[in-house]
Structures are given as structure tokens and as C-alpha cells.
Protein backbone atom coordinates (compact mmCIF):
# COMPACT_ATOMS: atom_id res chain seq x y z
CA UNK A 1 120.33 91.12 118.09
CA UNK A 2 117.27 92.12 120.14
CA UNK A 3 116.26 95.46 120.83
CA UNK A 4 114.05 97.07 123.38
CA UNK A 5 111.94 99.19 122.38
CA UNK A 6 109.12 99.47 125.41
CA UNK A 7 108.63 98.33 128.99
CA UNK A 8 105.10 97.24 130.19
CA UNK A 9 104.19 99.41 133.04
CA UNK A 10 101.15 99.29 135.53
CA UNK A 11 97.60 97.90 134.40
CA UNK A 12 95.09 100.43 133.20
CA UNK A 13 91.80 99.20 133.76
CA UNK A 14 90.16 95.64 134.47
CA UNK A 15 90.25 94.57 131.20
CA UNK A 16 94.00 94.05 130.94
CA UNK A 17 95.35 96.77 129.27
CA UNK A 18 98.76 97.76 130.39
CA UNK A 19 100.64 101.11 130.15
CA UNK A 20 103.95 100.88 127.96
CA UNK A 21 106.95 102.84 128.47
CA UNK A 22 108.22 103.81 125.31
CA UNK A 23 111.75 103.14 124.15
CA UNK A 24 112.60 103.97 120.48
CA UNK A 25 112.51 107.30 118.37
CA UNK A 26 109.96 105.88 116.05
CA UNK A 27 107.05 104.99 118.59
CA UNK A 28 104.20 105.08 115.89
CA UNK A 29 106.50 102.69 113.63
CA UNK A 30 107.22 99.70 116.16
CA UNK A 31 103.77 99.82 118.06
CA UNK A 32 101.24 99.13 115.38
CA UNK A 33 98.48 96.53 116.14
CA UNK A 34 99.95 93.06 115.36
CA UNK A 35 103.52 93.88 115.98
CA UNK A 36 104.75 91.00 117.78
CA UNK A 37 107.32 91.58 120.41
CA UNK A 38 109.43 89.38 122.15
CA UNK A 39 109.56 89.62 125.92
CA UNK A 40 112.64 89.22 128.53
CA UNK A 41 111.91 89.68 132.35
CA UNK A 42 114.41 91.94 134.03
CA UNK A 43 117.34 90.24 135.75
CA UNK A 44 116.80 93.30 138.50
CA UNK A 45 112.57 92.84 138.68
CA UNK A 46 111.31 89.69 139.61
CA UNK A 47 107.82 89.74 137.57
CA UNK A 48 104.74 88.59 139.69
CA UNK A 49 103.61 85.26 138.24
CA UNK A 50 100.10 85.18 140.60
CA UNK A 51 99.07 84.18 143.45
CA UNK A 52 100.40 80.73 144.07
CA UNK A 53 98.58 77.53 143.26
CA UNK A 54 95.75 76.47 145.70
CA UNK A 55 96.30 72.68 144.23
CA UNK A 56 98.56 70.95 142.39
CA UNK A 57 96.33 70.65 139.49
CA UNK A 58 96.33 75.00 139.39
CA UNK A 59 98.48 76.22 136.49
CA UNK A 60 100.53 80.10 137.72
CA UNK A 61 100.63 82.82 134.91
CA UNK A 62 103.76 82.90 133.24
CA UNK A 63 104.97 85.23 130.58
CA UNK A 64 104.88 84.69 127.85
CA UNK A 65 108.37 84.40 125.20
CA UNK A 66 106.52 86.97 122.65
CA UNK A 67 103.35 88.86 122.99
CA UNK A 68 101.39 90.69 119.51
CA UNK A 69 100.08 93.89 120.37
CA UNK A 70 96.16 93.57 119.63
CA UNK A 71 95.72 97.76 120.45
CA UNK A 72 97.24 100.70 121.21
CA UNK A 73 96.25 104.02 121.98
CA UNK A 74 98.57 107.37 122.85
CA UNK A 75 97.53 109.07 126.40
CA UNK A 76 100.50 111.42 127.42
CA UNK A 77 103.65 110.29 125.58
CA UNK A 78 102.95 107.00 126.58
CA UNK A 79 100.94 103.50 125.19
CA UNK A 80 97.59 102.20 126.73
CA UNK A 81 97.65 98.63 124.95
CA UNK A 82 96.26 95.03 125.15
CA UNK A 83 98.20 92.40 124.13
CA UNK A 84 96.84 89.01 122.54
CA UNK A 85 95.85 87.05 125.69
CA UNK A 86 96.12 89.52 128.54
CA UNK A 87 92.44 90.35 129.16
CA UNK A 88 92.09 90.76 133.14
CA UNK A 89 93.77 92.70 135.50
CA UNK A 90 95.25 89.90 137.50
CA UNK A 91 97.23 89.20 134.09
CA UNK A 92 98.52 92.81 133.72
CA UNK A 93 100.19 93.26 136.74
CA UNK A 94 101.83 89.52 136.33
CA UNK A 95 103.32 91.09 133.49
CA UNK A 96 104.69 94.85 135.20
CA UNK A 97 108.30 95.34 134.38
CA UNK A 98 108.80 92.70 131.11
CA UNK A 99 110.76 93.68 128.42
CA UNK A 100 109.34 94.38 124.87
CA UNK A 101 112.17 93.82 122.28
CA UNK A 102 112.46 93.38 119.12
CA UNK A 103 115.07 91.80 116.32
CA UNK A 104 117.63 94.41 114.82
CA UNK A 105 117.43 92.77 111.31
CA UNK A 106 113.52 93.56 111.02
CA UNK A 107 114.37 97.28 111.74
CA UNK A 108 114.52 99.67 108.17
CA UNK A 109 117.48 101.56 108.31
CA UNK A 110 117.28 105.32 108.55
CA UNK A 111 116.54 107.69 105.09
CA UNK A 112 119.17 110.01 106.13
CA UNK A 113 122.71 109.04 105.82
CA UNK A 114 124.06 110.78 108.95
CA UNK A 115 121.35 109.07 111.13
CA UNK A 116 122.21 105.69 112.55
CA UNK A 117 120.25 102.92 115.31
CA UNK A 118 122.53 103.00 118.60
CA UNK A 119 123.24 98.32 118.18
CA UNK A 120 125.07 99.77 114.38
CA UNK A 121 127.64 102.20 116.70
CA UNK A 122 128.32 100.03 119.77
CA UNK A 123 131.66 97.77 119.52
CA UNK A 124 133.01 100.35 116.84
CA UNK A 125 136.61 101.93 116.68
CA UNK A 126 136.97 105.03 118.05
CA UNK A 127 139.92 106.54 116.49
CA UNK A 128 141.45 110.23 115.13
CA UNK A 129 141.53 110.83 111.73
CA UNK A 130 145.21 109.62 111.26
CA UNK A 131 144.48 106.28 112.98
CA UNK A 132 145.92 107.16 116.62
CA UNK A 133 142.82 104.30 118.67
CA UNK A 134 141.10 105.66 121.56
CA UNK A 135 138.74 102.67 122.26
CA UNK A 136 134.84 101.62 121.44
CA UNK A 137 131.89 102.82 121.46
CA UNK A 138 130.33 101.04 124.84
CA UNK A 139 126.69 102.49 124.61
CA UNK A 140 124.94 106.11 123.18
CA UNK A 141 123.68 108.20 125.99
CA UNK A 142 120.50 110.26 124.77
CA UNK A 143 120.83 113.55 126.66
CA UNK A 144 118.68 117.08 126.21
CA UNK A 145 121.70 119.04 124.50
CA UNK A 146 123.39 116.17 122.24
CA UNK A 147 123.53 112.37 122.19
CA UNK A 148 126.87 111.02 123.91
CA UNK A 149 129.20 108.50 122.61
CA UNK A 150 130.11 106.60 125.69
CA UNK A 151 133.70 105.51 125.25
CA UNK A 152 135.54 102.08 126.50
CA UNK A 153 138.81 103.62 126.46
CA UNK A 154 141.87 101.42 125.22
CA UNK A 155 143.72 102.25 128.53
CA UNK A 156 140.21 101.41 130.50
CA UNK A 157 137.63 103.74 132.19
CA UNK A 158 135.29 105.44 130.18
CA UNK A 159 134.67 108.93 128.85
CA UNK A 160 132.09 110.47 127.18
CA UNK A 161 132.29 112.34 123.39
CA UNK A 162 129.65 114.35 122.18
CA UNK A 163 127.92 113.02 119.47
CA UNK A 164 127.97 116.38 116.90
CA UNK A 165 129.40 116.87 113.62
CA UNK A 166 131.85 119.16 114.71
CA UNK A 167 133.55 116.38 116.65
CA UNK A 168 132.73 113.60 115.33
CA UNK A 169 132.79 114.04 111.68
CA UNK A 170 132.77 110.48 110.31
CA UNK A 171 131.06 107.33 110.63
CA UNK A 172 132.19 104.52 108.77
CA UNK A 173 129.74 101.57 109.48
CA UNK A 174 131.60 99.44 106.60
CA UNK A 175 135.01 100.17 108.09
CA UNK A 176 133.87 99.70 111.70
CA UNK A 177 134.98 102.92 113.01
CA UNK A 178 134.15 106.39 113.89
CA UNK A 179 137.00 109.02 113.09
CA UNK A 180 136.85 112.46 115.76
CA UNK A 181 138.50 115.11 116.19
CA UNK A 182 138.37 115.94 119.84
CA UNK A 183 138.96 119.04 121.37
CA UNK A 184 142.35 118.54 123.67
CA UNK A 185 141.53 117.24 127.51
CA UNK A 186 137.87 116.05 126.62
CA UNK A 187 139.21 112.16 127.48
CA UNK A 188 141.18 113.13 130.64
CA UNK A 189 137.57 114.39 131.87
């Protein structure tokens, strides 16, 4: 399963470095020089591939399926870096809006036991602890207070649970399921 873990973002400079929207907890761990990244344009962003071909013999830009990062430097909670092969300007901006991602199986799984990656929780049971289903987990929403466990209930619509010990005190990743104990009326919210 592929992960994304960055966006490329506007070009900084002539020499084709590109700003990199960060998307992963562990920044420092998945943006080291050689990482290699695969890439995915946007469905909803049509990436510029150049201007168009003066002659038939002209070859247009286009991006490529994996990129290695060749620097990276931190400037404001986000990544100035230059990728292997994008060394103008022209280049950056082709590649504004693709995808940096990344294969689940390559990712070390968290130290601490109560941690977890979002792709381990999606698709799991959501159930109370004396097996009474309320759905699966669709997605986890990273808000300020608490993370959310967006909810695909059985009966359809979604709902949101906060993600907190107090409510949700088990994961069972083996078991494919996460047992709550939700306060009454959360799921008619």
C-alpha cells in the first residue's frame, strides 16, 4: 500500500529546488537524502508538463514514476529539496502538485505499543466491548485537541469517535478490530 507522505509545492530558486509539503509525523525519518519516493499526479491537479513541443522531434517533461531526494533542507516547517534530475526551474513547476508516497511495508512500526500508522486502523471493526458492530474505521482525522476515528457506520453515514484512551480503550490489530466504549448519543451526532 502506498503512502503519502509530502506534496511538491512551488519552485524555490532557478536551480530546481522545490518546496515540499510535509505529510507524516516523522519528517526527519522519510526525507533523508536518497530516499526514493514514488510519485502519483493528483486526479484533481492537472500537473504542467511544459510548454508544448515546437516540432515533432521536441520531447515534453513528464514526471517521473519515482524521484530520490538528492537534498533537503528545513526553512519553516517545511522542505527546500532537489530531487535527482530536476535542476531548472522550468522542471520544478512541471512538477507543482505531484504526490510523494511511499510503500507501507518499508515503514518501521512504532516503539510504543499504543501508537499505530493511520493504513494499520482503516477497514477495522469498530465494535463495543461485548461485540454489539458499529462499522469501520473509514480514515483518522488529525485535529488540534485529539485524533478522530472517522466511522463508516453499519447503517451508513459517518460519525466521528475521538481517538483517546478513555473511549477507545483497545486496539486489536491481530483481531482486526477496535473495542470503545462510547459515551451514549456520540453516533447519533
Amino acid at each position: 500500500m502506498l503512502l503519502v507522505v509530502g506534496q511538491i509545492g512551488k519552485p524555490h530558486g532557478i536551480r530546481g529546488e522545490v518546496s515540499v509539503v510535509v505529510r507524516t509525523d516523522e519528517p526527519e525519518e522519510r526525507f533523508t537524502v536518497g530516499s526514493v519516493f514514488t510519485t502519483e499526479v493528483p486526479r484533481d491537479r492537472r500537473v504542467s508538463a511544459g510548454p508544448a513541443a515546437a516540432s515533432p522531434s521536441e520531447v515534453r517533461f513528464e514526471v517521473p514514476k519515482q524521484l530520490t531526494l538528492e537534498q533537503i533542507r528545513w526553512h519553516h516547517g517545511r522542505g527546500i529539496a532537489l530531487f535527482e534530475g530536476i535542476y531548472d526551474r522550468n522542471l520544478a513547476e512541471a512538477m507543482r502538485g505531484v504526490l510523494l508516497q511511499v510503500d507501507s511495508t518499508e515503514l518501521t512500526p512504532p516503539a510504543d505499543p499504543d501508537e499505530f500508522h493511520d493504513h494499520q486502523l482503516i477497514g477495522l471493526r469498530v465494535e463495543s466491548a461485548d461485540g454489539l458492530s458499529y462499522g469501520t474505521v473509514q480514515r483518522i482525522e488529525h485535529a488540534p485537541a485529539s485524533d478522530l476515528i472517522v466511522l463508516a457506520k453499519s447503517g451508513g453515514g459517518t460519525a466521528l469517535i475521538p481517538f483517546v484512551t478513555a473511549i477507545v480503550p483497545t486496539v486489536d490489530l491481530r483481531a482486526g478490530r477496535i473495542v470503545v466504549d462510547l459515551p451514549e448519543g456520540l453516533l447519533d451526532l
